[in-house]
Every structure is written in structure tokens, then in C-alpha cells.
N, C-alpha and C. Protein backbone atom coordinates (compact mmCIF):
# COMPACT_ATOMS: atom_id res chain seq x y z
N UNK A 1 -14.24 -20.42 9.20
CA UNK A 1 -13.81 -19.17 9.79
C UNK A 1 -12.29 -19.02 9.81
N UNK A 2 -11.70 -19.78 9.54
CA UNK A 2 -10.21 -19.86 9.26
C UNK A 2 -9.24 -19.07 8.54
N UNK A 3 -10.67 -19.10 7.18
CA UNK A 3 -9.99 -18.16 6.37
C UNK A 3 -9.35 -16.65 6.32
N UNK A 4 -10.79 -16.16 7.10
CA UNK A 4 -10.03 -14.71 7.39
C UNK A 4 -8.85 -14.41 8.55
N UNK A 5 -9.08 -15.11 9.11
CA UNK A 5 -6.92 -15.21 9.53
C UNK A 5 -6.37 -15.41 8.93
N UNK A 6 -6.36 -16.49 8.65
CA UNK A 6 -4.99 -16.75 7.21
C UNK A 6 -4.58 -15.92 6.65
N UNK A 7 -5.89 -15.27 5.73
CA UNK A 7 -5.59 -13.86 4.72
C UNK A 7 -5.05 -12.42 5.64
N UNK A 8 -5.40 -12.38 7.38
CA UNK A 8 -5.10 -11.09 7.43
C UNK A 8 -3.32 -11.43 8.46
N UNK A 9 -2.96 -13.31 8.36
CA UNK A 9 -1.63 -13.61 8.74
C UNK A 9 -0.65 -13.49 7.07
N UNK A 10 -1.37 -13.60 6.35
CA UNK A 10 -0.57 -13.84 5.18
C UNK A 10 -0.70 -11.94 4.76
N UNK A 11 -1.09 -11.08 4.87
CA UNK A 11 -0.75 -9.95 4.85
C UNK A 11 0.06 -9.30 5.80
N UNK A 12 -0.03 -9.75 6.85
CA UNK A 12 0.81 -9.20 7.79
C UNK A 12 2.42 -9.67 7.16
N UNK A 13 2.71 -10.97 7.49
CA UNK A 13 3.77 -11.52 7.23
C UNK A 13 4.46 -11.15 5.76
N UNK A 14 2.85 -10.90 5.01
CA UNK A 14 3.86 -9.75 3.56
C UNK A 14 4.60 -8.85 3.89
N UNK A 15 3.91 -7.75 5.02
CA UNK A 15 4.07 -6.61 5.27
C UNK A 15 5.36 -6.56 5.83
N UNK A 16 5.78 -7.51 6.83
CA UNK A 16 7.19 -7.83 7.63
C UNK A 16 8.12 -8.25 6.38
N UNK A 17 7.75 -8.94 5.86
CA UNK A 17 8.99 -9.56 4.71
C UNK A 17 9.30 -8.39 4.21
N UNK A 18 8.25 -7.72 3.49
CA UNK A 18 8.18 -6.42 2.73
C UNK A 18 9.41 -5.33 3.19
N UNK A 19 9.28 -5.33 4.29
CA UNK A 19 10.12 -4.14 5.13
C UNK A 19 11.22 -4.38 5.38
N UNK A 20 11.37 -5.56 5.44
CA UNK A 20 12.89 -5.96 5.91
C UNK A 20 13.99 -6.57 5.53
N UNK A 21 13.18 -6.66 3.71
CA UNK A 21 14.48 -6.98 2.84
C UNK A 21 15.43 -6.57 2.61
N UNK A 22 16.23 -7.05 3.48
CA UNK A 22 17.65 -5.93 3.02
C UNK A 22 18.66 -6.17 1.78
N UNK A 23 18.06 -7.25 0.60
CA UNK A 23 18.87 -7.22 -0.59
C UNK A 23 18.33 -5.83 -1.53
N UNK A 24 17.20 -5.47 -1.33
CA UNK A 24 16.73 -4.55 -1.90
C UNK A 24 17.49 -3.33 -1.88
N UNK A 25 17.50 -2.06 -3.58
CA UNK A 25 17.91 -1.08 -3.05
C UNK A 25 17.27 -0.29 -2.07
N UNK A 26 18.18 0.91 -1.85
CA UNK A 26 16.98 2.26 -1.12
C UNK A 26 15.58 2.29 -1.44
N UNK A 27 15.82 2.83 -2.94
CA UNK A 27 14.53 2.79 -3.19
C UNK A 27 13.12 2.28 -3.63
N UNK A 28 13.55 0.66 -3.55
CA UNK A 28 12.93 -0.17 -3.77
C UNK A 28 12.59 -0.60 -2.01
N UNK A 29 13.24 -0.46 -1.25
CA UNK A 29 13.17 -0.58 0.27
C UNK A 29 12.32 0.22 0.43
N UNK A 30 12.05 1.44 0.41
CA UNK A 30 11.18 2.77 0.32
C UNK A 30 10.15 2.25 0.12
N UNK A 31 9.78 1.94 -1.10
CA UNK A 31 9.00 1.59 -1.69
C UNK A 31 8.27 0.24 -0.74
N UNK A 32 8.77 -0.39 -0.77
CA UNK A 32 8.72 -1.78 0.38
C UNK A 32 8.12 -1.48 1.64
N UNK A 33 8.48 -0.45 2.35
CA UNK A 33 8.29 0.10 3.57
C UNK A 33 7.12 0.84 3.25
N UNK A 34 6.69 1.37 2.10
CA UNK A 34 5.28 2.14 2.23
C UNK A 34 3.91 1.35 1.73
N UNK A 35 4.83 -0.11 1.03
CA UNK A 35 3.95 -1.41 0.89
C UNK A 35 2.94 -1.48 2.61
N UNK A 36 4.19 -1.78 3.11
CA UNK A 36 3.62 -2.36 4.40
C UNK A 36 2.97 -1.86 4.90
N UNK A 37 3.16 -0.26 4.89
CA UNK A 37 2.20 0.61 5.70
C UNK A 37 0.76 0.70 5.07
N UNK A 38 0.75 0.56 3.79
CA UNK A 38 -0.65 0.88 3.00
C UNK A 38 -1.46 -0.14 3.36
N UNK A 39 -1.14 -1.83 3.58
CA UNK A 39 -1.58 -2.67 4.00
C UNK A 39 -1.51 -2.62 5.97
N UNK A 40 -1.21 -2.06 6.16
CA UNK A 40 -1.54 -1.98 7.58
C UNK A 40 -2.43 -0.89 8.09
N UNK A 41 -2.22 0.09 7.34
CA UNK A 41 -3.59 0.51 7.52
C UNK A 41 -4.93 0.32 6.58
N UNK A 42 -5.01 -0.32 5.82
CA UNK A 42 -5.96 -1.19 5.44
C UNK A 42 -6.71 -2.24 6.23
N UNK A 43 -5.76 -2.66 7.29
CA UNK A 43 -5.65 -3.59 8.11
C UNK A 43 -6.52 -3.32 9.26
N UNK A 44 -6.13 -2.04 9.63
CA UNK A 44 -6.60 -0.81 10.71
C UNK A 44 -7.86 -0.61 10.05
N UNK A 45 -8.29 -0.32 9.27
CA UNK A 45 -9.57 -0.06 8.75
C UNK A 45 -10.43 -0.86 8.90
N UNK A 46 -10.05 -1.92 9.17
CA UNK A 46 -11.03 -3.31 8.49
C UNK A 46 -10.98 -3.62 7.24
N UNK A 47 -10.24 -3.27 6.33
CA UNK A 47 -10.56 -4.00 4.92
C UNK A 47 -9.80 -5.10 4.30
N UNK A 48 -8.87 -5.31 5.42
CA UNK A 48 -8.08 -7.14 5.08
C UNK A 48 -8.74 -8.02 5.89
N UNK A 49 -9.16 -7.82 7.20
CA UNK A 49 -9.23 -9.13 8.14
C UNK A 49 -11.01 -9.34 7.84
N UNK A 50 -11.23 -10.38 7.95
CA UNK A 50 -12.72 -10.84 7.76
C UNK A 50 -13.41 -10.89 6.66
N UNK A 51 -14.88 -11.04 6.34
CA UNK A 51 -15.38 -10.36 5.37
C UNK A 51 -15.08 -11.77 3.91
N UNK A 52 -16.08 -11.50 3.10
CA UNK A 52 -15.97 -12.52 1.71
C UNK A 52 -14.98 -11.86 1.10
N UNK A 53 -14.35 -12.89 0.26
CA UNK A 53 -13.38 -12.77 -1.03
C UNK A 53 -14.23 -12.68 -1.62
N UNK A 54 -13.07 -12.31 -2.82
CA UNK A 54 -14.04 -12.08 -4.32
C UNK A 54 -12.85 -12.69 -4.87
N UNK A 55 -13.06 -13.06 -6.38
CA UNK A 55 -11.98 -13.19 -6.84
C UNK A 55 -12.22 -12.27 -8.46
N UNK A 56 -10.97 -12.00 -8.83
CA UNK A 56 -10.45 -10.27 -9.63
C UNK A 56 -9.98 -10.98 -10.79
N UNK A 57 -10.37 -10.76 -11.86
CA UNK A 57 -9.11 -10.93 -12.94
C UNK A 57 -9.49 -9.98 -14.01
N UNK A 58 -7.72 -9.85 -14.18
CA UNK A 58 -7.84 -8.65 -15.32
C UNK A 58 -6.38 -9.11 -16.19
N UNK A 59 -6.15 -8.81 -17.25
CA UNK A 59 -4.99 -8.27 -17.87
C UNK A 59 -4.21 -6.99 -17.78
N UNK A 60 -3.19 -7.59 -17.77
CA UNK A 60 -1.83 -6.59 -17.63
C UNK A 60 -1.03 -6.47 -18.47
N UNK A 61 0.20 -5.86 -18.88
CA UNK A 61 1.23 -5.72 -19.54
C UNK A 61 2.45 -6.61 -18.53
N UNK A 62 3.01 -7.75 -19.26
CA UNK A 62 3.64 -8.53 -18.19
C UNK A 62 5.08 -7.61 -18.09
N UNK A 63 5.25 -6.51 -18.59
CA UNK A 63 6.67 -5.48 -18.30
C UNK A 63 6.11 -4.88 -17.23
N UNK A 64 4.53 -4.57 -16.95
CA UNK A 64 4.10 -3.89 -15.87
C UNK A 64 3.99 -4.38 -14.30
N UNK A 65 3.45 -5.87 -14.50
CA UNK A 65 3.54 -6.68 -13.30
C UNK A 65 4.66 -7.21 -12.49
N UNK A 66 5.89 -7.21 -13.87
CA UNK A 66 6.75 -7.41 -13.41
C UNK A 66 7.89 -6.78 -12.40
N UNK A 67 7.77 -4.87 -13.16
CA UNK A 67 8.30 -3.91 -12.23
C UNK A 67 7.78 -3.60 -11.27
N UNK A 68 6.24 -3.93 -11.00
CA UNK A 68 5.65 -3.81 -9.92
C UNK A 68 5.98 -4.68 -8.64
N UNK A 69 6.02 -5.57 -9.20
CA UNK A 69 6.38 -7.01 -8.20
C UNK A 69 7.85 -6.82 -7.80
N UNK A 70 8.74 -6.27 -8.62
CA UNK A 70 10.33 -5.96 -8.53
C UNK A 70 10.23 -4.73 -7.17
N UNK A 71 9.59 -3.96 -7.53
CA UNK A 71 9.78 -2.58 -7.00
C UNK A 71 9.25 -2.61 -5.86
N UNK A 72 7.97 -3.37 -5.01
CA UNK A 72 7.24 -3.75 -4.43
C UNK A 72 7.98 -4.90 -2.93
N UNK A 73 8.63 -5.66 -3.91
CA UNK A 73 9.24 -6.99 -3.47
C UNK A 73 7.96 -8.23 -3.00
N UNK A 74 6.87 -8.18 -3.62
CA UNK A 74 6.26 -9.45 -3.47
C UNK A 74 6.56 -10.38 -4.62
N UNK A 75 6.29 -11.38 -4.29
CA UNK A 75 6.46 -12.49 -4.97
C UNK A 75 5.40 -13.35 -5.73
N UNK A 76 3.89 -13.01 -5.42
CA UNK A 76 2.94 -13.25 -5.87
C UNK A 76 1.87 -12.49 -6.52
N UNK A 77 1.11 -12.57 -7.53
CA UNK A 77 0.22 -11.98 -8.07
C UNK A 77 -0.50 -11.46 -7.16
N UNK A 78 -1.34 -13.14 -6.34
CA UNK A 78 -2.05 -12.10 -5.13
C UNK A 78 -1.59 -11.20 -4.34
N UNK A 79 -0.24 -11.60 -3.66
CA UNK A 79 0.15 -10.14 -3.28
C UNK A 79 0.12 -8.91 -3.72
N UNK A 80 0.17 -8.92 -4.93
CA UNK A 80 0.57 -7.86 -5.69
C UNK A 80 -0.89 -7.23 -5.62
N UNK A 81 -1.95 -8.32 -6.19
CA UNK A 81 -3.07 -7.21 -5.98
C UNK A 81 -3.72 -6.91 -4.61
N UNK A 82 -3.56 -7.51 -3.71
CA UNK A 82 -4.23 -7.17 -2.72
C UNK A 82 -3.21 -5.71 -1.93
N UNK A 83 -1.95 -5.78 -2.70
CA UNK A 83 -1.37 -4.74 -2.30
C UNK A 83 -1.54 -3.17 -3.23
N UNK A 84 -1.97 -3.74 -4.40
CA UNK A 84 -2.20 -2.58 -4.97
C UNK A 84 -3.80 -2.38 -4.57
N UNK A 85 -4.75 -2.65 -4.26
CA UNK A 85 -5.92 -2.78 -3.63
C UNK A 85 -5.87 -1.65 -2.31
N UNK A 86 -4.91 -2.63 -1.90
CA UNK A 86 -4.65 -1.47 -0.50
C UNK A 86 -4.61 0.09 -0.17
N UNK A 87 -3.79 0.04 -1.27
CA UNK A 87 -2.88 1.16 -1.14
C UNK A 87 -3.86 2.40 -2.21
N UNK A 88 -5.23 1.74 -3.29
CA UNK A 88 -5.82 2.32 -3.79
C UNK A 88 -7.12 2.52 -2.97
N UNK A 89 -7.45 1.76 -2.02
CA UNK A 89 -8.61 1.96 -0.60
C UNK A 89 -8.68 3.09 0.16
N UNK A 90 -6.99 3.08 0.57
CA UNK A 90 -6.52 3.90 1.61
C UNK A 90 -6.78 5.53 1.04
N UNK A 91 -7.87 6.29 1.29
CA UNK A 91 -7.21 7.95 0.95
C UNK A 91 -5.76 8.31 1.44
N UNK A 92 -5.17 9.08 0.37
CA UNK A 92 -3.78 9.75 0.86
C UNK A 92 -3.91 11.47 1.32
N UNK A 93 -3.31 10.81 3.27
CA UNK A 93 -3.03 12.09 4.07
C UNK A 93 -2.88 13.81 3.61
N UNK A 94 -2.38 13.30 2.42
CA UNK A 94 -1.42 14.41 2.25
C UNK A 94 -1.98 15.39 1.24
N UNK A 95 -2.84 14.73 0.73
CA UNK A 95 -3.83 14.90 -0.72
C UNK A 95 -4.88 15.53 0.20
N UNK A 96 -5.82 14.79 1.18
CA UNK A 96 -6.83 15.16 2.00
C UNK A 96 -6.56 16.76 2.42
N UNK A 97 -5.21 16.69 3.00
CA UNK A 97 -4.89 17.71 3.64
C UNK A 97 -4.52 18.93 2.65
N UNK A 98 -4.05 18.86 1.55
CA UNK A 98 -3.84 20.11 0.42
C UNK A 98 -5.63 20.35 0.07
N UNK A 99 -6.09 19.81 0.11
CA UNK A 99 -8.03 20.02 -0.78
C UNK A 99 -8.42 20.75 0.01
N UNK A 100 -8.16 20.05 1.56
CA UNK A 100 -9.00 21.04 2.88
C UNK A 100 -8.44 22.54 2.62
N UNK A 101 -7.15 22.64 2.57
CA UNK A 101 -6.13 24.04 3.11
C UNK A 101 -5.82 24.66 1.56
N UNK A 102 -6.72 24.77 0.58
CA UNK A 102 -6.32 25.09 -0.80
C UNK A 102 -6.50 26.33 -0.64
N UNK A 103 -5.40 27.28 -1.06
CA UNK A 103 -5.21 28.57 -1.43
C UNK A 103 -5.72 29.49 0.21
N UNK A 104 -5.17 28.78 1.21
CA UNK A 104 -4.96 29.11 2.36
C UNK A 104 -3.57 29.28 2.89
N UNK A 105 -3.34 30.51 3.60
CA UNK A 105 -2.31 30.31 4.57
C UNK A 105 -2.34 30.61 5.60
N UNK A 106 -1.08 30.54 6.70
CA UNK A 106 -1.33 30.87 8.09
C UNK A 106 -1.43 32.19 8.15
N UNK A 107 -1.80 32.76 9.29
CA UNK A 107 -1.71 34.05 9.68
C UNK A 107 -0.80 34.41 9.57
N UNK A 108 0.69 34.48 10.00
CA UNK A 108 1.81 34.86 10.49
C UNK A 108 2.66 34.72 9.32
N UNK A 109 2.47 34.35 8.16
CA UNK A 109 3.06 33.39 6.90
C UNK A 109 3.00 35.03 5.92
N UNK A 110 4.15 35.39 5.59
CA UNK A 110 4.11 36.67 5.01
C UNK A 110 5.11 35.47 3.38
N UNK A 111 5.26 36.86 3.05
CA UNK A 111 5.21 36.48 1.28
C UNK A 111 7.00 37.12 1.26
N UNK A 112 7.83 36.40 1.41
CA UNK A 112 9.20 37.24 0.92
C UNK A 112 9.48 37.04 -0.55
N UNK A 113 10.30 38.07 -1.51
CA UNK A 113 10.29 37.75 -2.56
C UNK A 113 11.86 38.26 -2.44
């Protein structure tokens, strides 16, 4: 039973490293900072802590893993996928919310040209 702590201490502690690199640029910090969040609410969900592993393998383009891991700031493969995992689990807010409200507007919302 060990394991699933480990895995949901070793995501967390990604998530903190992630955020608070300050050699990183802006926008690799950005980027860093929305790492953490995708894995924390993954986290929130239930889909890091508990539960069986699996284990994943695929091929990549090593120019691809590499900017990913750069841009990202992890340092490990597994990080890398359990972070791109994450962040492909998670529906995005913002997406949800344009599908619901498509070719809607407010009442009060006039048209200036």
C-alpha cells in the first residue's frame, strides 16, 4: 500500500518543483505553473493517488521529448508522461464553457460596429 503515496508524494513534489523554478523563463514558468495545476487537479479528481499502474510505452521524436521536458521543466520521462496524462484527463474549463454558450449572448450585449 505504499505505493500509492509515493506516486501521489512524487507528483505533488513535481508539482512544487515545477512552479518554483526560478531559472526558468516567463514562459516556460507559465508553462510550469499550468504543469502543476493540471496535475493537481488530476489529483482532486482521483486520478493520481491510489488505484493500479500500468505501464505505457510508446515512441517519440527525441526533438519532441526533449522540448517537452525543457518547456515543462521535468526531468524524467515518467514525469513527463504522467504529466502529459494529466493534463490530457483533465477537460478544459474554457472549451466546456464555449460548447455550452455557442452562438449565445447576454441580454444586455448589443452589437457596436
Amino acid at each position: 500500500m505504499a505505493k500509492p503515496k509515493a506516486r501521489a508524494t512524487r507528483a505533488r513534489s513535481f508539482a512544487t518543483a515545477s512552479a518554483s523554478n526560478k531559472s526558468m523563463g516567463h514562459r516556460s514558468r507559465s508553462i510550469a505553473i499550468s504543469a502543476a495545476a493540471a496535475l493537481e487537479d488530476a489529483r482532486r479528481a482521483g486520478l493520481i493517488e491510489g488505484g493500479k499502474t500500468a505501464h505505457a510505452s510508446f515512441r517519440a521524436l527525441l526533438s519532441l521529448l526533449e522540448a517537452a521536458k525543457r518547456e515543462s521543466g521535468v526531468t524524467s520521462m515518467t514525469e513527463l508522461g504522467v504529466l502529459a496524462l494529466a493534463m490530457l484527463a483533465q477537460p478544459d474549463p474554457v472549451a466546456a464553457f464555449f460548447r455550452r454558450t455557442r452562438g449565445r449572448l447576454g441580454e444586455t450585449h448589443t452589437l457596436e460596429y
